[in-house]
Protein backbone atom coordinates (compact mmCIF):
# COMPACT_ATOMS: atom_id res chain seq x y z
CA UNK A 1 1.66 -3.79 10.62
CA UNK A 2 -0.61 -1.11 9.45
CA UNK A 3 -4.14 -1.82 8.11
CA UNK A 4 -5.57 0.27 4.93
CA UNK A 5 -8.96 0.40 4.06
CA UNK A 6 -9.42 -0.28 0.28
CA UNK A 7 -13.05 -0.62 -0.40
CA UNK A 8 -13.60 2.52 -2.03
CA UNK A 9 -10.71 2.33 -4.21
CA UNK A 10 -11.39 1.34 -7.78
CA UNK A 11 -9.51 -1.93 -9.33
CA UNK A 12 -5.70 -0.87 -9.95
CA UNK A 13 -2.25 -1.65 -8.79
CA UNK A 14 -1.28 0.73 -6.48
CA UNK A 15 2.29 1.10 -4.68
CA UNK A 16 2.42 2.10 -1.26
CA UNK A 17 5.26 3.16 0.61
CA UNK A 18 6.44 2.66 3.85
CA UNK A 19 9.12 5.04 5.84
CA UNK A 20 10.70 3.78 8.64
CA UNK A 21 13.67 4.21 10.64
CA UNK A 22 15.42 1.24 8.64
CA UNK A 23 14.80 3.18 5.21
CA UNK A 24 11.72 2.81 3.00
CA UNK A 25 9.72 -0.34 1.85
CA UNK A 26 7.53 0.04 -1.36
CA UNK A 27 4.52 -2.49 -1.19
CA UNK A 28 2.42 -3.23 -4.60
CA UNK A 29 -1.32 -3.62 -3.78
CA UNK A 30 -3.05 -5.25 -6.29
CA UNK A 31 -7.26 -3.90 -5.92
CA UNK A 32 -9.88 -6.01 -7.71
């Protein structure tokens, strides 16, 4: 699992995602 550092984002919903050998995995990350 993979670790982001957020804190200097502003407050949005971002989508991150993730490529792997399986395919790709798109994560919503909600920033407050």
């Amino acid at each position: 699992l993979m670790s982001l550092d957020v804190s200097e984002l502003e407050s949005a919903v971002y989508f991150v995602t993730i490529y792997t050998q399986n395919g790709s995995i798109t994560k919503r990350l909600i920033k407050k």
